[in-house]
N, C-alpha and C. Protein backbone atom coordinates (compact mmCIF):
# COMPACT_ATOMS: atom_id res chain seq x y z
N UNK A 1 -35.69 13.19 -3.74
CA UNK A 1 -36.24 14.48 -4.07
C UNK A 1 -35.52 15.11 -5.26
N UNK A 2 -34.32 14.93 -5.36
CA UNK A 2 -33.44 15.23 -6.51
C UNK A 2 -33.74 14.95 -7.86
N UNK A 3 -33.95 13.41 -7.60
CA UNK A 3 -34.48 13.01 -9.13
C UNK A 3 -36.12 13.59 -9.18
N UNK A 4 -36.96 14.58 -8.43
CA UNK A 4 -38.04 14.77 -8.87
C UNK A 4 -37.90 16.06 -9.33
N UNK A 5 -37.23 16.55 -8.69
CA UNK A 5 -36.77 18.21 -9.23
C UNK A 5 -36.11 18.19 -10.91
N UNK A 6 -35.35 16.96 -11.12
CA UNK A 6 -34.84 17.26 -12.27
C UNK A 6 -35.66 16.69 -13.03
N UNK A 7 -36.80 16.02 -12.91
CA UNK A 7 -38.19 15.20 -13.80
C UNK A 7 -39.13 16.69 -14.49
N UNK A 8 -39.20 17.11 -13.29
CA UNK A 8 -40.62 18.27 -12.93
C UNK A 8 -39.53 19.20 -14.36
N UNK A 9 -38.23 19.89 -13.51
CA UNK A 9 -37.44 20.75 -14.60
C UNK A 9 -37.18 20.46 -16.28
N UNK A 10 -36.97 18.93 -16.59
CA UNK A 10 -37.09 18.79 -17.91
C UNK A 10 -38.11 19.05 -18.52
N UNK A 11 -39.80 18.58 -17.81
CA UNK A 11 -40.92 18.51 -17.95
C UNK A 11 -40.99 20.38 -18.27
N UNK A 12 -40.45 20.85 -17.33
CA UNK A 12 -40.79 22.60 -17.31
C UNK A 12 -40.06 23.07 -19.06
N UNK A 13 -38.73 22.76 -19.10
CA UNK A 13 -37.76 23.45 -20.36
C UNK A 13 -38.87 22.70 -21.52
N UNK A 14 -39.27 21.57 -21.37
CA UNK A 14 -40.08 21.33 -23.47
C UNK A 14 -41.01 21.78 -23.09
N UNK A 15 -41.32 22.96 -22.40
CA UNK A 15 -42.44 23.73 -22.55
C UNK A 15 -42.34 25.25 -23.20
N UNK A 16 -43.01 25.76 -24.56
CA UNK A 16 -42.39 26.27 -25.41
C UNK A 16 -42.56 28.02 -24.50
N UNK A 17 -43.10 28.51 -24.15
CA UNK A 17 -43.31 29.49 -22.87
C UNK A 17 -42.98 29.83 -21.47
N UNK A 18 -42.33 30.51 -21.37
CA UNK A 18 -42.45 30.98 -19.85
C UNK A 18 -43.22 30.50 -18.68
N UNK A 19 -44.36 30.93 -18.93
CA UNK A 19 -45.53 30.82 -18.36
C UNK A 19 -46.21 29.34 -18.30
N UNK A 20 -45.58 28.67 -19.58
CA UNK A 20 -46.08 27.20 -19.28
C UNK A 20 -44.76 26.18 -18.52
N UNK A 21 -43.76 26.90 -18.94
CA UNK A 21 -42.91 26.07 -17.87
C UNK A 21 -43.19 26.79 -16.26
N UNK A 22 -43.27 27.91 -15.87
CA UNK A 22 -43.70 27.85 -14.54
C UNK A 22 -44.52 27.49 -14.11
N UNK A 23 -45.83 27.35 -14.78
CA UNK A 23 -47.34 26.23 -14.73
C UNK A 23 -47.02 24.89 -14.15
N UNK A 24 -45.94 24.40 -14.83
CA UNK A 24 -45.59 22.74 -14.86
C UNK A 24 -44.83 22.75 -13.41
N UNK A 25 -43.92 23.63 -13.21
CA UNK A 25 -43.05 23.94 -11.62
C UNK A 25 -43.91 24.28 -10.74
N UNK A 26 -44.84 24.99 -10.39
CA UNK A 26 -45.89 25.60 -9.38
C UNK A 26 -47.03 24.21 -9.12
N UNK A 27 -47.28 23.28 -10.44
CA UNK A 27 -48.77 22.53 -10.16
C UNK A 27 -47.92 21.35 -9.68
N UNK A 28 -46.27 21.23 -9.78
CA UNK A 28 -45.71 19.83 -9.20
C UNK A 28 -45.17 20.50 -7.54
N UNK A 29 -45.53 21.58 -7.27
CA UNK A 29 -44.97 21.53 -6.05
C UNK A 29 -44.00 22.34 -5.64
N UNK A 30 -43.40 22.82 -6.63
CA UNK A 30 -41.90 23.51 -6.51
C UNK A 30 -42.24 24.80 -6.30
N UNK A 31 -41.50 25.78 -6.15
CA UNK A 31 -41.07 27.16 -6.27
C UNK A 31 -40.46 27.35 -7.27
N UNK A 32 -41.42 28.48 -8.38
CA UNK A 32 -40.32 28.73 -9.15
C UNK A 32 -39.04 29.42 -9.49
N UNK A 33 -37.97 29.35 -9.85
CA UNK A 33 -36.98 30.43 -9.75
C UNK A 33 -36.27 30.79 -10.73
N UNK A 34 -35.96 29.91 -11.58
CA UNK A 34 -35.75 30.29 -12.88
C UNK A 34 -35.63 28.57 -14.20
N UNK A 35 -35.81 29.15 -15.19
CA UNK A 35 -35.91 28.05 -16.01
C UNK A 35 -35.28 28.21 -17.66
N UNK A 36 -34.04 27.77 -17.64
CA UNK A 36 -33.37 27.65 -18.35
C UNK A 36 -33.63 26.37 -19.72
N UNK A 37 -33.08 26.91 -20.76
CA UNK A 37 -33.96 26.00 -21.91
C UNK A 37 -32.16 25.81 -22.38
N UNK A 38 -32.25 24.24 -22.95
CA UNK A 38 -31.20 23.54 -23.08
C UNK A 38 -31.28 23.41 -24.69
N UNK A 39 -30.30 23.94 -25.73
CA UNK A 39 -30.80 23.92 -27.39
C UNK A 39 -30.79 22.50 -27.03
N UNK A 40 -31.62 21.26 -28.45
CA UNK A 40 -31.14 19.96 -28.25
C UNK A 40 -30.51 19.79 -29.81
N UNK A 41 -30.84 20.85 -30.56
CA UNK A 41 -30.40 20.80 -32.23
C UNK A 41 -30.24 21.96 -32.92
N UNK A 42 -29.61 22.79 -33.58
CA UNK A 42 -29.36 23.20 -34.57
C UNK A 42 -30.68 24.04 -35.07
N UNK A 43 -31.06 25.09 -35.13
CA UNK A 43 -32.37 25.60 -36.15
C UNK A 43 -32.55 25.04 -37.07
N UNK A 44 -33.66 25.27 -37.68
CA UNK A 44 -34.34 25.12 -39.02
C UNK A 44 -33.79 26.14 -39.98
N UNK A 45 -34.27 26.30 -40.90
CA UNK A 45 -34.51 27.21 -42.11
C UNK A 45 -35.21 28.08 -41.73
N UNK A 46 -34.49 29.46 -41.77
CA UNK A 46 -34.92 30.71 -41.39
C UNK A 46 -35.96 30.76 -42.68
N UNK A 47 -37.80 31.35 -42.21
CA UNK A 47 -38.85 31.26 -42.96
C UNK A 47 -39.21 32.99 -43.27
N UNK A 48 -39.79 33.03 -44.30
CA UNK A 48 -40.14 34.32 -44.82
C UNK A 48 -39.98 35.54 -44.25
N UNK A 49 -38.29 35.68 -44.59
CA UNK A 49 -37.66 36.78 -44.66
C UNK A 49 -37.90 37.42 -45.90
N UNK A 50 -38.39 38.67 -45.17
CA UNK A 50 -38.39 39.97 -46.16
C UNK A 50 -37.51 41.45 -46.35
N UNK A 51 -37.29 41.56 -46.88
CA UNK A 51 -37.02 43.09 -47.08
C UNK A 51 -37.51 44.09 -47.72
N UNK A 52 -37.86 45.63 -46.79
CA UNK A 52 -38.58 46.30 -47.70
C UNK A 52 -37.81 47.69 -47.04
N UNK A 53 -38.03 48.75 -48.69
CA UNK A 53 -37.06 50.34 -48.11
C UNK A 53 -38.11 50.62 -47.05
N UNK A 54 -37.22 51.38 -46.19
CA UNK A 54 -37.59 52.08 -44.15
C UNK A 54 -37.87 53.66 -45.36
N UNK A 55 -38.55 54.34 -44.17
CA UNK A 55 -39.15 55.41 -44.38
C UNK A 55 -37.40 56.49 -44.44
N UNK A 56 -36.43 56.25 -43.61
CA UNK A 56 -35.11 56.77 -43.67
C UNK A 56 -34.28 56.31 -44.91
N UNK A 57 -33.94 57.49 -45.80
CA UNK A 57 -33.01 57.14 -46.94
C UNK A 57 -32.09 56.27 -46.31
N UNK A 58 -31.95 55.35 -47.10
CA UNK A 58 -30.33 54.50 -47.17
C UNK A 58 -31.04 53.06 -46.28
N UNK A 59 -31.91 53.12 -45.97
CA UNK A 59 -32.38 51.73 -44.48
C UNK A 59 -33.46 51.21 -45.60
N UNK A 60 -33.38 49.54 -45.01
CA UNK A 60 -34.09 48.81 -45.13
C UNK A 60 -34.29 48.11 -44.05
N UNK A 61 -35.79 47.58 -44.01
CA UNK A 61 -36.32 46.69 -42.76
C UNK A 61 -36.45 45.51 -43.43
N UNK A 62 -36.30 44.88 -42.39
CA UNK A 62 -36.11 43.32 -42.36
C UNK A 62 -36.34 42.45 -41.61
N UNK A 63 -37.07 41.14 -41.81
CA UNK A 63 -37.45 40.71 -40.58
C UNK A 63 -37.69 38.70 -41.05
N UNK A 64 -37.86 38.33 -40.37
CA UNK A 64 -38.21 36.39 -40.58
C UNK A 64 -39.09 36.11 -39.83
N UNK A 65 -39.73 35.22 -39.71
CA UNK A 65 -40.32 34.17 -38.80
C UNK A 65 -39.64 33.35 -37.93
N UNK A 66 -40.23 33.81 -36.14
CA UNK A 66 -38.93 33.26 -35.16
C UNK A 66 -38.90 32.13 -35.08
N UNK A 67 -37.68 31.18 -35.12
CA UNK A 67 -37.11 30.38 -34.67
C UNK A 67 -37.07 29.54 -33.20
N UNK A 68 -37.69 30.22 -32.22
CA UNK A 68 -37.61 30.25 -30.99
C UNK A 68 -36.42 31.31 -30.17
N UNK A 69 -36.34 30.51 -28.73
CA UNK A 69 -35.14 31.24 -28.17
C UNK A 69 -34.10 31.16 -28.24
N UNK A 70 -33.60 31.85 -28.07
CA UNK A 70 -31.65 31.87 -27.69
C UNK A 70 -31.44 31.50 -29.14
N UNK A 71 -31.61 32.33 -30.22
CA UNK A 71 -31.01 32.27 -31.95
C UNK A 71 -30.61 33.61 -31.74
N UNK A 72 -29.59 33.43 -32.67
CA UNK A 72 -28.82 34.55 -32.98
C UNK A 72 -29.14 34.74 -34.84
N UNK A 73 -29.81 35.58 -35.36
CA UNK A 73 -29.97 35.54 -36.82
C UNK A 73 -28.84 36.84 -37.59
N UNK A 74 -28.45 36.16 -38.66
CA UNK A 74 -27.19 36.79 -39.35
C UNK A 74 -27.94 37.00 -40.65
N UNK A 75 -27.85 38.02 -41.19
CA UNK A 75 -28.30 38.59 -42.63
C UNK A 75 -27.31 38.93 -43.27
N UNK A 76 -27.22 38.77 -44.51
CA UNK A 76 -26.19 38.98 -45.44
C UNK A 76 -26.55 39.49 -46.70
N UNK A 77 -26.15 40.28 -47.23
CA UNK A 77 -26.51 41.45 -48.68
C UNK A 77 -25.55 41.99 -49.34
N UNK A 78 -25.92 41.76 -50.54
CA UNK A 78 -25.16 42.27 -51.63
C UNK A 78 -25.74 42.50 -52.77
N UNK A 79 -25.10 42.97 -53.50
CA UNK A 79 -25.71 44.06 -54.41
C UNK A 79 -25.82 42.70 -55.90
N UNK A 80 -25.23 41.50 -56.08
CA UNK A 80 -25.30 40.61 -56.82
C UNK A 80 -25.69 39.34 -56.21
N UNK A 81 -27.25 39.01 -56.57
CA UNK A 81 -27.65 37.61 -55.39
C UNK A 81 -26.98 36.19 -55.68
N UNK A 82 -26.34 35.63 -57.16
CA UNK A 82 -25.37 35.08 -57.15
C UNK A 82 -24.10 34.81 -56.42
N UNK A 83 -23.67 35.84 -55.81
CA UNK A 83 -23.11 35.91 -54.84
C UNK A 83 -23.38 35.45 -53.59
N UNK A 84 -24.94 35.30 -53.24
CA UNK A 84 -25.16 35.03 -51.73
C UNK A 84 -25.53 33.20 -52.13
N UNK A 85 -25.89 32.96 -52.92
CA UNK A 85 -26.00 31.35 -53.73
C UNK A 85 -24.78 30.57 -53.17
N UNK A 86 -23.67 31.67 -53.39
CA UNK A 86 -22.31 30.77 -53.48
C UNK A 86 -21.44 30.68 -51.41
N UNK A 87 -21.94 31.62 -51.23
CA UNK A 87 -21.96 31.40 -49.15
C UNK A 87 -21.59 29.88 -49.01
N UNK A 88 -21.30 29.64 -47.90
CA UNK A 88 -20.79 28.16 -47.37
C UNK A 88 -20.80 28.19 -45.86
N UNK A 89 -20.61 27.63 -45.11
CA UNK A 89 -20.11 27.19 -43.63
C UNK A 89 -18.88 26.28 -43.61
N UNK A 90 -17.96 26.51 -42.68
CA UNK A 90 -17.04 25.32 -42.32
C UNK A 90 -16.96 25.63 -40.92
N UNK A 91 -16.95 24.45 -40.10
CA UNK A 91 -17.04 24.36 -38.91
C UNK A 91 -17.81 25.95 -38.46
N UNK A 92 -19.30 25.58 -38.72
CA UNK A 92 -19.73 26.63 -38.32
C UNK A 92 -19.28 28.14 -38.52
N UNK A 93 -18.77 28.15 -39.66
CA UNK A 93 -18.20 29.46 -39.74
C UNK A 93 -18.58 30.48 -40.89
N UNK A 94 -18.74 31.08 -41.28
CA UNK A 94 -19.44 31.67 -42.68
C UNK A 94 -18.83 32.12 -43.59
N UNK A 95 -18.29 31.54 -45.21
CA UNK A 95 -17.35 31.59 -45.65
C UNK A 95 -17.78 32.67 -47.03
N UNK A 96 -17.47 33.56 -47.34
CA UNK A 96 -18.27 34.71 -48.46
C UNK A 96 -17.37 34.11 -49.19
N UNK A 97 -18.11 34.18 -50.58
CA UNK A 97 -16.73 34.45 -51.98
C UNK A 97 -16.13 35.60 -52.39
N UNK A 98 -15.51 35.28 -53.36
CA UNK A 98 -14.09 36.41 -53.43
C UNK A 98 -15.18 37.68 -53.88
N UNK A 99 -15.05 38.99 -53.78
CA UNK A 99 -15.68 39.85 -54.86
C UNK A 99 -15.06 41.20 -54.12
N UNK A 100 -15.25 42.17 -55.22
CA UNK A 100 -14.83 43.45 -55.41
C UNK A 100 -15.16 44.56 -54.37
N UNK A 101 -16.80 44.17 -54.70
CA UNK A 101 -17.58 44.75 -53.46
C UNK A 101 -18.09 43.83 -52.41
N UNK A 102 -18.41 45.17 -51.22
CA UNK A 102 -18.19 44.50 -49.80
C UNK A 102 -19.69 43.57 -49.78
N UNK A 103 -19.54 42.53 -48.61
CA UNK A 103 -21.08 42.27 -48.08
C UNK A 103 -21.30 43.21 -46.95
N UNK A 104 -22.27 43.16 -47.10
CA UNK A 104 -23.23 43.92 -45.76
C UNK A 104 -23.48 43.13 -44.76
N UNK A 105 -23.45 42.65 -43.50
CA UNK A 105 -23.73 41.86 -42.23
C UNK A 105 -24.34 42.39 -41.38
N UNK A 106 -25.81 41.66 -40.89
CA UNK A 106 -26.29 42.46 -39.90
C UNK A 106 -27.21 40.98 -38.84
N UNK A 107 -26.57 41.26 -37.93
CA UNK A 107 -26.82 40.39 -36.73
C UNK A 107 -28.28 40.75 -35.71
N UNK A 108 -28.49 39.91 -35.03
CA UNK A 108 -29.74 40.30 -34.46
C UNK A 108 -30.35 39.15 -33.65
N UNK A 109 -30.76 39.57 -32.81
CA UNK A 109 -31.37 37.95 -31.58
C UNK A 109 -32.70 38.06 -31.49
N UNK A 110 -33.28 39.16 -32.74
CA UNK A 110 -34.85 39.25 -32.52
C UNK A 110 -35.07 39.09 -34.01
N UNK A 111 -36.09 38.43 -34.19
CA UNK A 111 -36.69 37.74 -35.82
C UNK A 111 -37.58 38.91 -36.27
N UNK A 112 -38.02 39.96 -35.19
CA UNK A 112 -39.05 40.79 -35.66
C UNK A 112 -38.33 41.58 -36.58
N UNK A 113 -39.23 42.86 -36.96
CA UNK A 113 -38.75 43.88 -37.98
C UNK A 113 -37.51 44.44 -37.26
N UNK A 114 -36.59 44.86 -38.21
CA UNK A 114 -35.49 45.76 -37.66
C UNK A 114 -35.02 46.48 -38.73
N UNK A 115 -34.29 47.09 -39.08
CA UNK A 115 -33.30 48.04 -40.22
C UNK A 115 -32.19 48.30 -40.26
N UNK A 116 -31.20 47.75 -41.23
CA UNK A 116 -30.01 47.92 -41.46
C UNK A 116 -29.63 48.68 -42.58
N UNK A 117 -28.84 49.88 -42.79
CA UNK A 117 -28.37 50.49 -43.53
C UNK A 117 -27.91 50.17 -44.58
N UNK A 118 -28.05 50.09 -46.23
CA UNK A 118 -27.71 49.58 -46.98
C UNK A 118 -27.43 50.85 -48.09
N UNK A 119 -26.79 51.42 -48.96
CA UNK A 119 -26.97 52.17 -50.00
C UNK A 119 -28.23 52.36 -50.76
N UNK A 120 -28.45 53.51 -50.81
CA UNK A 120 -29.79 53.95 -51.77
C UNK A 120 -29.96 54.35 -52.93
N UNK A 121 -30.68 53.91 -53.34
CA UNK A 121 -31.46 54.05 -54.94
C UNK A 121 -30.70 52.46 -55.58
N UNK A 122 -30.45 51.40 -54.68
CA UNK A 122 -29.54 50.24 -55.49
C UNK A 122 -30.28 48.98 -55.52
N UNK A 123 -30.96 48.41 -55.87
CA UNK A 123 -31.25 47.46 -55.41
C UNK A 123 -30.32 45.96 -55.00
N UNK A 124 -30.57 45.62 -53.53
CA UNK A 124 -29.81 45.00 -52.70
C UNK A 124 -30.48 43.35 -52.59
N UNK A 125 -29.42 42.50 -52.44
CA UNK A 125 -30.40 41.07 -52.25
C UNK A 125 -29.99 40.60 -50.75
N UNK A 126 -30.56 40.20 -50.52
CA UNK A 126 -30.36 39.46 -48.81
C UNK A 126 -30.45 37.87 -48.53
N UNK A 127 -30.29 37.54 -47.54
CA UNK A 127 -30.38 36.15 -47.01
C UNK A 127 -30.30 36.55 -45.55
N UNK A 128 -30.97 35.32 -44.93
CA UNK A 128 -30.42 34.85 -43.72
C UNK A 128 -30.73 33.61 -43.23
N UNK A 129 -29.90 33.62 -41.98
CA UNK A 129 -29.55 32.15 -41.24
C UNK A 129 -30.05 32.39 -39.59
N UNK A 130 -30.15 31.04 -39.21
CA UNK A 130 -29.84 31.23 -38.11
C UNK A 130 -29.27 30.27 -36.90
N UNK A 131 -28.66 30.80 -36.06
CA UNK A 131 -27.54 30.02 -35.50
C UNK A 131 -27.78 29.87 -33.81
N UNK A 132 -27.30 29.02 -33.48
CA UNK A 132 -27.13 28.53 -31.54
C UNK A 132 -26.41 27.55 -31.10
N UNK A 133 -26.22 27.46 -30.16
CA UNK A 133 -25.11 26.55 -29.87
C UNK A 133 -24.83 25.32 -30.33
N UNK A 134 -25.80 24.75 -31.01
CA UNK A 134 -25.44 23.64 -31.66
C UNK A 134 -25.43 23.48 -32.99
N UNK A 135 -25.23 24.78 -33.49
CA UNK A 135 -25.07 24.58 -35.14
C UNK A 135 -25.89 25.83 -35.85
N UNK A 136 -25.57 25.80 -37.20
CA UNK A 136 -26.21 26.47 -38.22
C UNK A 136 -27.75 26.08 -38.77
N UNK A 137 -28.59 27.19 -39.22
CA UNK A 137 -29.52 26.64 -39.85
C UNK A 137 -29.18 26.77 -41.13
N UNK A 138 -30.26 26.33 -42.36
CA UNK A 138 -30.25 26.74 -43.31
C UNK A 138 -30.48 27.97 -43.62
N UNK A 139 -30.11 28.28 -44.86
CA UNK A 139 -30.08 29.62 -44.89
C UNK A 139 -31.46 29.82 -45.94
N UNK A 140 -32.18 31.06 -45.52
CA UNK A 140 -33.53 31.43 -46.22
C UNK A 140 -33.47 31.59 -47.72
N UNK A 141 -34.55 32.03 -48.44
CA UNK A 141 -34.88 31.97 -49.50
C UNK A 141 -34.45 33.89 -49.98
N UNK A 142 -33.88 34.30 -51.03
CA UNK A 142 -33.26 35.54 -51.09
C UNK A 142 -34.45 36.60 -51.16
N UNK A 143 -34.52 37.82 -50.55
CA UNK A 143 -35.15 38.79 -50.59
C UNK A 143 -34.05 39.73 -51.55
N UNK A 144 -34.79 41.31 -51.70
CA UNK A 144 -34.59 42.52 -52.36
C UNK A 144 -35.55 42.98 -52.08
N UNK A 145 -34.63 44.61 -51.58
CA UNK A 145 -35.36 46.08 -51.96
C UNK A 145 -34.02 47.01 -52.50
N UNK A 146 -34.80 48.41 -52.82
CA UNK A 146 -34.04 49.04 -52.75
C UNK A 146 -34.62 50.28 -52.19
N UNK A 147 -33.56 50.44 -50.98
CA UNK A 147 -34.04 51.46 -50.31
C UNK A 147 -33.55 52.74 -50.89
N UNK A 148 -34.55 54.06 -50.19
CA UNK A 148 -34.85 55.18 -50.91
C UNK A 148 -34.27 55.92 -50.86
């Protein structure tokens, strides 16, 4: 019975929904109770990230195309996009280059729209990534606004 529970449960996690992994647990028999999704790789390339000025001076919204679950997405901005070109990873880690002025960092576990505070009247460039337990993605293609 063991090895059918853990057949039915793998069968349930590569199911990209909720609702279709409890489908797959309920039509084999089981009770469902909870269903945990196992990363097996690393994200992709965070896809059409934008930025545009928020109706609040100083904010910009921002947002990508999700990745799936359990990502953690990291945005990064600065006021020179050369600067975000030159970014790196080592052992998963995010390495900025030297400069005068600060980066901006703004974290987030949801791909939808959100807003992070940036200086106004400047125009700002962005990136992002995204990350889970098994690694980094690539990092997106650079946006700009400048919020109002």
């Amino acid at each position: 019975m063991k090895k059918v529970a853990k057949y039915v449960t793998e069968k349930a996690q590569a199911k990209d929904t909720i609702d279709e992994q409890i489908a797959v647990i309920n039509v084999s028999g089981f009770a469902y109770n909870k269903v945990t999704r196992t990363e097996t790789e690393a994200p992709g390339q965070t896809t059409n990230f934008t930025m545009t000025p928020a109706v609040v001076s100083g904010r910009s919204k921002i947002k990508s195309d999700s990745l799936g679950e359990r990502i953690t997405y990291i945005s990064i901005f600065h006021k020179q996009p050369e600067l975000l070109d030159a970014i790196t990873f080592n052992n998963n880690q995010v390495q900025l280059p030297a400069t005068t002025e600060p980066f901006i960092m703004h974290t987030t576990t949801d791909s939808r729209e959100t807003e992070v505070t940036l200086s106004p009247a400047v125009k700002w460039y962005g990136v992002r990534f995204a990350i889970n337990r098994k690694g980094t993605g690539a990092v997106s293609l650079k946006a700009s606004a400048i919020p109002q």
